[in-house]
PDB file of N, CA and C in Angstrom:
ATOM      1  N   UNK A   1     121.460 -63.022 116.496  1.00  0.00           N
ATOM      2  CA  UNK A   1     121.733 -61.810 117.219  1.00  0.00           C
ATOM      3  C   UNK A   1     120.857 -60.663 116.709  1.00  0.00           C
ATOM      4  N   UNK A   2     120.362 -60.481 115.295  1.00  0.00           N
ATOM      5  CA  UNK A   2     119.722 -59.939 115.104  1.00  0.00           C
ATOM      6  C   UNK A   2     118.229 -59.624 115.156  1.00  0.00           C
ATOM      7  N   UNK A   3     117.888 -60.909 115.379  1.00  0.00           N
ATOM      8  CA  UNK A   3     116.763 -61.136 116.392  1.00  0.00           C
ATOM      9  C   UNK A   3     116.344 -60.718 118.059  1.00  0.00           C
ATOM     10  N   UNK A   4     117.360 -60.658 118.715  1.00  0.00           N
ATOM     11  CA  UNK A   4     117.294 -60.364 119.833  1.00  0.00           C
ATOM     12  C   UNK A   4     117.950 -58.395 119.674  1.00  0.00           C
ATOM     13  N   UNK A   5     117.944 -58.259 118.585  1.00  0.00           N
ATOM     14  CA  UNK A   5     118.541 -56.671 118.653  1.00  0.00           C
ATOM     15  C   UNK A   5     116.787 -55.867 118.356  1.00  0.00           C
ATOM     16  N   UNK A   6     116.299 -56.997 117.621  1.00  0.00           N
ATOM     17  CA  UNK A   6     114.963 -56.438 117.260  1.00  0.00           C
ATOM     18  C   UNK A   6     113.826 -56.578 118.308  1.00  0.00           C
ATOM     19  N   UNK A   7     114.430 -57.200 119.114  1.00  0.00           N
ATOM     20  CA  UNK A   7     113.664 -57.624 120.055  1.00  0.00           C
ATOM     21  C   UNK A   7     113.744 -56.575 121.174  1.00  0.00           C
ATOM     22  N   UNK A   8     115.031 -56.253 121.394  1.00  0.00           N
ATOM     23  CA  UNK A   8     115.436 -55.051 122.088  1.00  0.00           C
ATOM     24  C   UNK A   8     114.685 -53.955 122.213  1.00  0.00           C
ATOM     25  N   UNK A   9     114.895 -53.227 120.538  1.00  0.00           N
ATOM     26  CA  UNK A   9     114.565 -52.482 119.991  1.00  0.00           C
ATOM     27  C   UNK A   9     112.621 -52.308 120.018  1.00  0.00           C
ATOM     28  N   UNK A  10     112.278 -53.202 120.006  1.00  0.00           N
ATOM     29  CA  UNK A  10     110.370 -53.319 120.456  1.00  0.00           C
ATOM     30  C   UNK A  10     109.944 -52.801 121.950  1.00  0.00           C
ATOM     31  N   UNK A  11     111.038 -53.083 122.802  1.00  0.00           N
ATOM     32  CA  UNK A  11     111.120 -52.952 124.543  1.00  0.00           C
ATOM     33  C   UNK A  11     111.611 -51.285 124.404  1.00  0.00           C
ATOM     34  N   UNK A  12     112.436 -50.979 123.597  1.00  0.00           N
ATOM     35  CA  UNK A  12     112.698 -49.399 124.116  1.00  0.00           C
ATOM     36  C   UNK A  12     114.115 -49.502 124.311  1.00  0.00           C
ATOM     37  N   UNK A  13     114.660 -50.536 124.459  1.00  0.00           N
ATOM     38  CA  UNK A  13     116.311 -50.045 124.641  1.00  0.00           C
ATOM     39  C   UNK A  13     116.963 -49.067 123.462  1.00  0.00           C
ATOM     40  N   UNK A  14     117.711 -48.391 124.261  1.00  0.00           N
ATOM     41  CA  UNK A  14     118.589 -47.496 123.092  1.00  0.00           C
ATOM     42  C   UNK A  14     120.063 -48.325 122.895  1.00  0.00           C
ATOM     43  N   UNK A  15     120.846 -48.621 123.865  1.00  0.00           N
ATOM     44  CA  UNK A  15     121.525 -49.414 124.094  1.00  0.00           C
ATOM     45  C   UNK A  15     121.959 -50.706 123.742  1.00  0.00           C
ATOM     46  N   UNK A  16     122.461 -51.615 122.855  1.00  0.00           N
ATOM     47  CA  UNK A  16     122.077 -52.622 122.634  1.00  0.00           C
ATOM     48  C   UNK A  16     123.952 -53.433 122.727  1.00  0.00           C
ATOM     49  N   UNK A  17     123.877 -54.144 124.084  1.00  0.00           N
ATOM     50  CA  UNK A  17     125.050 -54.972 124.456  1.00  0.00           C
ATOM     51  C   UNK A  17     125.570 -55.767 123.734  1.00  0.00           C
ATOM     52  N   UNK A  18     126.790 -56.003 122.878  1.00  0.00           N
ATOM     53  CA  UNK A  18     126.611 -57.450 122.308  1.00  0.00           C
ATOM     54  C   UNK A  18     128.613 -57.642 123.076  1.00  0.00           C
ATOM     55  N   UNK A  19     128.955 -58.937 122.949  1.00  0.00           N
ATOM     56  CA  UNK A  19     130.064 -59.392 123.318  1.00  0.00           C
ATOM     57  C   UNK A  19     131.030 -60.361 122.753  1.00  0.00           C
ATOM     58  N   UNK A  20     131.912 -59.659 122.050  1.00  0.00           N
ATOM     59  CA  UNK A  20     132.347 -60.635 121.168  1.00  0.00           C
ATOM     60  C   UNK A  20     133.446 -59.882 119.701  1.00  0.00           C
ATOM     61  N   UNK A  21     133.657 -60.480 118.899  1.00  0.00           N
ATOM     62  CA  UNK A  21     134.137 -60.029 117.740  1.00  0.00           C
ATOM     63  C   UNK A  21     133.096 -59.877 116.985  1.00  0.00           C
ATOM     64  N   UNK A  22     132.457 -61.383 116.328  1.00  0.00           N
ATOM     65  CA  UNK A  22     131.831 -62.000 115.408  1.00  0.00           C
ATOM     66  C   UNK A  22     131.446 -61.284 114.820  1.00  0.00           C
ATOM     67  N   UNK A  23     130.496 -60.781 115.412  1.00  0.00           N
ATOM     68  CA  UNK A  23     128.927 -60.092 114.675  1.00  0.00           C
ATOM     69  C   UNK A  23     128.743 -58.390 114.874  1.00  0.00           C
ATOM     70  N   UNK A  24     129.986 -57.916 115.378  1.00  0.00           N
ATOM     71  CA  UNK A  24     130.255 -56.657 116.047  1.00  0.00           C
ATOM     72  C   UNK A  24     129.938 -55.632 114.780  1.00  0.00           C
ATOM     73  N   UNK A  25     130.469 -56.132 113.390  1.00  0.00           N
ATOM     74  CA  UNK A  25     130.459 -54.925 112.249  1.00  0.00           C
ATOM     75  C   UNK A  25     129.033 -55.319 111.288  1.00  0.00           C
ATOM     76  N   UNK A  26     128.633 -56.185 111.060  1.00  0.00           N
ATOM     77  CA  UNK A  26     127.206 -56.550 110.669  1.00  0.00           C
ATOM     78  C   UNK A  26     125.638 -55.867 111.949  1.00  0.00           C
ATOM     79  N   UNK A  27     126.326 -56.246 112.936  1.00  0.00           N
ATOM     80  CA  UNK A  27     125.133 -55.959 113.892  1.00  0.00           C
ATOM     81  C   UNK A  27     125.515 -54.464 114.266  1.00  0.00           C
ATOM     82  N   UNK A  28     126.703 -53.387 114.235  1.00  0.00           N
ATOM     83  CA  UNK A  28     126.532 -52.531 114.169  1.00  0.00           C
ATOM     84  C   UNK A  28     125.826 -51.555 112.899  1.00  0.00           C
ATOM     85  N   UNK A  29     125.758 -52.114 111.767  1.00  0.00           N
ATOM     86  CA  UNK A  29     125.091 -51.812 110.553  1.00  0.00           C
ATOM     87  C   UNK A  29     123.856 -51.943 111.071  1.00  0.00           C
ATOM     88  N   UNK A  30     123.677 -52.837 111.434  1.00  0.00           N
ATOM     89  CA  UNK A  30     121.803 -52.724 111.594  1.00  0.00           C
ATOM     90  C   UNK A  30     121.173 -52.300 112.564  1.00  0.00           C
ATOM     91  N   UNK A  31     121.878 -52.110 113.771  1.00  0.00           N
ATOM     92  CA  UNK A  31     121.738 -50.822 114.869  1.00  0.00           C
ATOM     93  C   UNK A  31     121.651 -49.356 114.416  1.00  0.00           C
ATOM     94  N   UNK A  32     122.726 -49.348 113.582  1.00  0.00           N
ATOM     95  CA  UNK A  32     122.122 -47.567 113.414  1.00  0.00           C
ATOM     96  C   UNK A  32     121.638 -47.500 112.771  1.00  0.00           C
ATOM     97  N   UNK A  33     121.407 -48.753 111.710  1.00  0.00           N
ATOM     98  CA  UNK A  33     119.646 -48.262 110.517  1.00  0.00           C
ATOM     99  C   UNK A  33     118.633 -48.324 111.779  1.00  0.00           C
ATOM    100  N   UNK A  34     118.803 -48.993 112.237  1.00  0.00           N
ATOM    101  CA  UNK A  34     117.517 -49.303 113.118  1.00  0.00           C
ATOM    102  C   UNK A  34     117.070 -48.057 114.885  1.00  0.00           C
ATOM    103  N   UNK A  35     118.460 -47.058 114.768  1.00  0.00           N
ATOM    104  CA  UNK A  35     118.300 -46.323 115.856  1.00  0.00           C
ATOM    105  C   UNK A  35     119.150 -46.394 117.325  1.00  0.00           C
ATOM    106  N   UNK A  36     119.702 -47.774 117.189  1.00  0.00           N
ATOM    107  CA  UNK A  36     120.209 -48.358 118.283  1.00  0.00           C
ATOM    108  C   UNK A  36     121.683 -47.749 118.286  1.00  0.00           C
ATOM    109  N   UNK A  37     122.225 -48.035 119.836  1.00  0.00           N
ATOM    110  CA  UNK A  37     123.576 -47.752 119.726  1.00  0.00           C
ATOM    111  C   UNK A  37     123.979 -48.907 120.026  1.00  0.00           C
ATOM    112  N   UNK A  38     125.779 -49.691 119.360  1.00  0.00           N
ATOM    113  CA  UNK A  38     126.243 -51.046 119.829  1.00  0.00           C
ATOM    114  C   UNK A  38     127.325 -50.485 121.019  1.00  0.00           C
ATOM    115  N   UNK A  39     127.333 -51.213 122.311  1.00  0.00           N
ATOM    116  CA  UNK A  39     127.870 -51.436 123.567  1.00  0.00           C
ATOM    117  C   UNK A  39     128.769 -52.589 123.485  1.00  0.00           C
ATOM    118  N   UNK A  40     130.033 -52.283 123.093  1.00  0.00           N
ATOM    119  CA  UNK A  40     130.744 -53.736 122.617  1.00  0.00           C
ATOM    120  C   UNK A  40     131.524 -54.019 123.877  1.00  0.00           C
ATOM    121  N   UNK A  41     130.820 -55.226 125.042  1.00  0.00           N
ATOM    122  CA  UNK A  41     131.588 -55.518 126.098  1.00  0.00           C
ATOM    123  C   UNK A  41     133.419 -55.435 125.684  1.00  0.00           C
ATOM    124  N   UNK A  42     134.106 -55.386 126.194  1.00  0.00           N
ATOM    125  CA  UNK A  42     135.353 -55.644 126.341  1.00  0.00           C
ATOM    126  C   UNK A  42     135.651 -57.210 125.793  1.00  0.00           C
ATOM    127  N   UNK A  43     135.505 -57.793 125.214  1.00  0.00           N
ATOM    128  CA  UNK A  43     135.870 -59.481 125.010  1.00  0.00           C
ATOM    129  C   UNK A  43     136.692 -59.924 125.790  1.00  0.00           C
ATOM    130  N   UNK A  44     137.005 -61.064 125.587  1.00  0.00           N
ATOM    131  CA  UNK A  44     138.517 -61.636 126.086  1.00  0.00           C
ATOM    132  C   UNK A  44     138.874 -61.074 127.538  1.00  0.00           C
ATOM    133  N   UNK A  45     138.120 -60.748 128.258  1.00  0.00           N
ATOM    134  CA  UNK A  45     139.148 -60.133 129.089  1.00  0.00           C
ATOM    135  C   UNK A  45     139.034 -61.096 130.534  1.00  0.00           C
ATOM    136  N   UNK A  46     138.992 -62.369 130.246  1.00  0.00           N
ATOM    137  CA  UNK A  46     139.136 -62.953 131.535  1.00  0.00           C
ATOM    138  C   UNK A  46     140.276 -63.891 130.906  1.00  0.00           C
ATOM    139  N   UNK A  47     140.882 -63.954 129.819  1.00  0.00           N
ATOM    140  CA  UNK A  47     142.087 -64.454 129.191  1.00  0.00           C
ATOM    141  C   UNK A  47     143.424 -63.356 129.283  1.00  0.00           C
ATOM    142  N   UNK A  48     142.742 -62.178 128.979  1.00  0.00           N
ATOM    143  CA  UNK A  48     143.801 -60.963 129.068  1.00  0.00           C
ATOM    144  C   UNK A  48     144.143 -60.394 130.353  1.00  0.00           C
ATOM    145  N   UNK A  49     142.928 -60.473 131.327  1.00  0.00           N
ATOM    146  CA  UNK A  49     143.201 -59.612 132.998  1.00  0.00           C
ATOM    147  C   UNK A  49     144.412 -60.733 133.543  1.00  0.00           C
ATOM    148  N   UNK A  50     143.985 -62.141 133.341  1.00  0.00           N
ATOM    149  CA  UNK A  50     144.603 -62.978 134.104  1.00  0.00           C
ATOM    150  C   UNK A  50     146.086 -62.818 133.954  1.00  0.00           C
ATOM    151  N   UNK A  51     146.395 -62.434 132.299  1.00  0.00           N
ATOM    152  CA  UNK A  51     147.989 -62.629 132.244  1.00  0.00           C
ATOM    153  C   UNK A  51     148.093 -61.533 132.460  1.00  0.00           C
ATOM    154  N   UNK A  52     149.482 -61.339 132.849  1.00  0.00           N
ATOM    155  CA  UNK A  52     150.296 -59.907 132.580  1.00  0.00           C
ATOM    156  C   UNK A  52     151.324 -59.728 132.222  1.00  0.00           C
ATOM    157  N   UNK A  53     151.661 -60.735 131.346  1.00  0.00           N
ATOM    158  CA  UNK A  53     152.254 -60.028 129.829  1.00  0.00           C
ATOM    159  C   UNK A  53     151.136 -60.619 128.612  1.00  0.00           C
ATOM    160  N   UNK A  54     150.505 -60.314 128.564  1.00  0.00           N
ATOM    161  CA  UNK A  54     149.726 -60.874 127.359  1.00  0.00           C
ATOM    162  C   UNK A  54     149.861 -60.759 126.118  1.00  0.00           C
ATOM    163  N   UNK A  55     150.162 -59.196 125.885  1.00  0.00           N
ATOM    164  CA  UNK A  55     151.089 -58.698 124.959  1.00  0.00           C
ATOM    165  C   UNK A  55     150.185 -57.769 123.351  1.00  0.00           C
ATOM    166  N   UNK A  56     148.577 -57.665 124.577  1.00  0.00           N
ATOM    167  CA  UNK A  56     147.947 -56.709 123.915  1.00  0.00           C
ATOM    168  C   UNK A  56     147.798 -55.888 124.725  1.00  0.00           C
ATOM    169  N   UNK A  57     147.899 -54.135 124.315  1.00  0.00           N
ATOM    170  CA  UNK A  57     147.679 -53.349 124.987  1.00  0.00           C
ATOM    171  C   UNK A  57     145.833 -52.704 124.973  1.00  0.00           C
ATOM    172  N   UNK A  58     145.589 -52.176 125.844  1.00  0.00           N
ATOM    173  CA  UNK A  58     143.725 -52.214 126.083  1.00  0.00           C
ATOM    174  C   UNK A  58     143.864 -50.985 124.492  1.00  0.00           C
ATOM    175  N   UNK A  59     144.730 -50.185 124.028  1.00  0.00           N
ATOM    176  CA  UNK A  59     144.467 -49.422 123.148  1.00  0.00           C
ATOM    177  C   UNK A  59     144.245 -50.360 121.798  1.00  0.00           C
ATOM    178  N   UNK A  60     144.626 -51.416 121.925  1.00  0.00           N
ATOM    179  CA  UNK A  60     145.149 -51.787 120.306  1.00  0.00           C
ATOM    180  C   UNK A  60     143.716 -52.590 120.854  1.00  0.00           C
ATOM    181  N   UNK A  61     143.148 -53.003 121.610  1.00  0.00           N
ATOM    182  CA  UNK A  61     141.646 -53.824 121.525  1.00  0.00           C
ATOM    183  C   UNK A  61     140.578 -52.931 121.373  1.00  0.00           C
ATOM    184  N   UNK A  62     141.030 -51.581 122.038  1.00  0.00           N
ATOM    185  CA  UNK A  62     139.818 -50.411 121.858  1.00  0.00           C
ATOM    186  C   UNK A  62     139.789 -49.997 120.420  1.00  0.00           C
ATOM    187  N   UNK A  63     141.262 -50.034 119.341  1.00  0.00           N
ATOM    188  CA  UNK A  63     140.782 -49.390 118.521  1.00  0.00           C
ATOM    189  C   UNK A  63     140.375 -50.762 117.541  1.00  0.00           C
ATOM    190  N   UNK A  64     140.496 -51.803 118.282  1.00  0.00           N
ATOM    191  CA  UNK A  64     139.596 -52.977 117.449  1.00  0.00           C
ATOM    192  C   UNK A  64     138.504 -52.753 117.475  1.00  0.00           C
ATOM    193  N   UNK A  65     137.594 -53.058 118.772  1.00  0.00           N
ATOM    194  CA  UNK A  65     136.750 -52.641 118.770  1.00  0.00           C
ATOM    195  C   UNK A  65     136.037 -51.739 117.713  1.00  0.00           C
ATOM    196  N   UNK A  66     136.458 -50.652 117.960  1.00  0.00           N
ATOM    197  CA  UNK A  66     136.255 -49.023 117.039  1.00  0.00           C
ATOM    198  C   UNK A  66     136.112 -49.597 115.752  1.00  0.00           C
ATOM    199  N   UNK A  67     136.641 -50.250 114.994  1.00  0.00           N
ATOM    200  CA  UNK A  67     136.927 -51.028 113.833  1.00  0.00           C
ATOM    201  C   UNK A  67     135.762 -51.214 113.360  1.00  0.00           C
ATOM    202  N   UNK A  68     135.793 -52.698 114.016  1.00  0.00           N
ATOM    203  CA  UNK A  68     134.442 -53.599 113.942  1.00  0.00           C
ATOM    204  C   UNK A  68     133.052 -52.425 114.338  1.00  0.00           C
ATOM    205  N   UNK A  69     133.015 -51.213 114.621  1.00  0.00           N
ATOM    206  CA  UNK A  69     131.573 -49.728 114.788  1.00  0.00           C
ATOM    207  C   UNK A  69     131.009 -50.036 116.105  1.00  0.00           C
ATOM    208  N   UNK A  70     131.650 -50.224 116.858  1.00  0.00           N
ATOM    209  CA  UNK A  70     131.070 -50.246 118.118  1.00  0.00           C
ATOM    210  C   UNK A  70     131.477 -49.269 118.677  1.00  0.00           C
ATOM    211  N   UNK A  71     129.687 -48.328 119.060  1.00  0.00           N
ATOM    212  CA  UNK A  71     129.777 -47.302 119.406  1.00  0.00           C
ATOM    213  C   UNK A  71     130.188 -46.586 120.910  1.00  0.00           C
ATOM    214  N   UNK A  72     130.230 -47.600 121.686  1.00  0.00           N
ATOM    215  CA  UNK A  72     130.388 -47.394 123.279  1.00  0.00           C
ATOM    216  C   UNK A  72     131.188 -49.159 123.723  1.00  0.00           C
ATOM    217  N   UNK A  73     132.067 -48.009 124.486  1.00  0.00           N
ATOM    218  CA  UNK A  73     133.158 -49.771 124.995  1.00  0.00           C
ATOM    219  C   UNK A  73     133.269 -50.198 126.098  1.00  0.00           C
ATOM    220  N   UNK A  74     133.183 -50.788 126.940  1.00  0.00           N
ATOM    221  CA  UNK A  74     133.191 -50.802 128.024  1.00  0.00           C
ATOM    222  C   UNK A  74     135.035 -51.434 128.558  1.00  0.00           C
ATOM    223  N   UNK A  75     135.144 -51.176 129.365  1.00  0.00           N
ATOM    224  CA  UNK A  75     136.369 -50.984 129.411  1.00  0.00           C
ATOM    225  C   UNK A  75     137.210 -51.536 130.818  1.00  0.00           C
ATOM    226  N   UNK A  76     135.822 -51.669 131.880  1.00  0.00           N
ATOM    227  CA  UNK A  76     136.359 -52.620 133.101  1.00  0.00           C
ATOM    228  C   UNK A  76     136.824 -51.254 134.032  1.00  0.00           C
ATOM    229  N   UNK A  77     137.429 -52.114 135.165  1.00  0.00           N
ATOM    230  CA  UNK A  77     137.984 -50.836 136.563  1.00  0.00           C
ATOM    231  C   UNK A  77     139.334 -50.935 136.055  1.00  0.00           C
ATOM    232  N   UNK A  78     140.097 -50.266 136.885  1.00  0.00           N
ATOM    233  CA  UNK A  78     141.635 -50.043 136.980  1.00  0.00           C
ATOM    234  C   UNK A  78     142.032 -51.073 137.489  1.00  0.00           C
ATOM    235  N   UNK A  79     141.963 -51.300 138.723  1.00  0.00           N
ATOM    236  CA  UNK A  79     142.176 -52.691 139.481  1.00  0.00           C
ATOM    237  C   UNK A  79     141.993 -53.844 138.906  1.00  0.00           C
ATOM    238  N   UNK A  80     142.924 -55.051 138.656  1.00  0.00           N
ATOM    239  CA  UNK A  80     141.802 -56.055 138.345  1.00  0.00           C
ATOM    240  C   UNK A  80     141.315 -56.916 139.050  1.00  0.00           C
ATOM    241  N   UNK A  81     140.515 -57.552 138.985  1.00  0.00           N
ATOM    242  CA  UNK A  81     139.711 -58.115 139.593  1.00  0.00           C
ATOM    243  C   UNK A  81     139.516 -59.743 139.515  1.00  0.00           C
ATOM    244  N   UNK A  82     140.786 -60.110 139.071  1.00  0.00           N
ATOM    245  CA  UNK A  82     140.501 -61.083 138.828  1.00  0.00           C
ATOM    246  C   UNK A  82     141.768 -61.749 139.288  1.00  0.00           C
ATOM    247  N   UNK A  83     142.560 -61.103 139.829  1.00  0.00           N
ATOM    248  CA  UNK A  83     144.016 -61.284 140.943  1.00  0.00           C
ATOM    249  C   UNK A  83     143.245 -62.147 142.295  1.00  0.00           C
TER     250      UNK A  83
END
């Protein structure tokens, strides 16, 4: 992943998408040495839209997210979309 962040980073992105837990607090370390901002897709969320009781609320994944230094979250529509 850090390969393709550097790779990014040669093209001009400021932005740099990643999706997942894993690598979210390591690869945010080396984004902001390196200039970049991390875009931490939403994970899980074709396990979480589907149920509805799942029994996580989108706050307690956002402030995961936040956790792991991901600087921008994406967060999906209101609707879901997967009804």
């Amino acid at each position: 992943m850090i390969k393709t962040t550097v790779f990014a980073r040669e093209l001009g992105v400021a932005i740099y998408l990643t999706g997942g837990f894993t690598a979210n607090t390591s690869l945010a370390h080396f984004c902001r040495d390196n200039g970049l901002l991390v875009h931490s897709h939403r994970a899980m969320h074709a396990v979480i839209d589907r149920q509805k009781n799942h029994g996580v609320h989108f706050h307690v994944l956002a402030k995961v997210l936040r956790m792991s230094r991901g600087g921008h979250i994406h967060s999906g529509t209101f609707f879901p979309f997967l009804e």
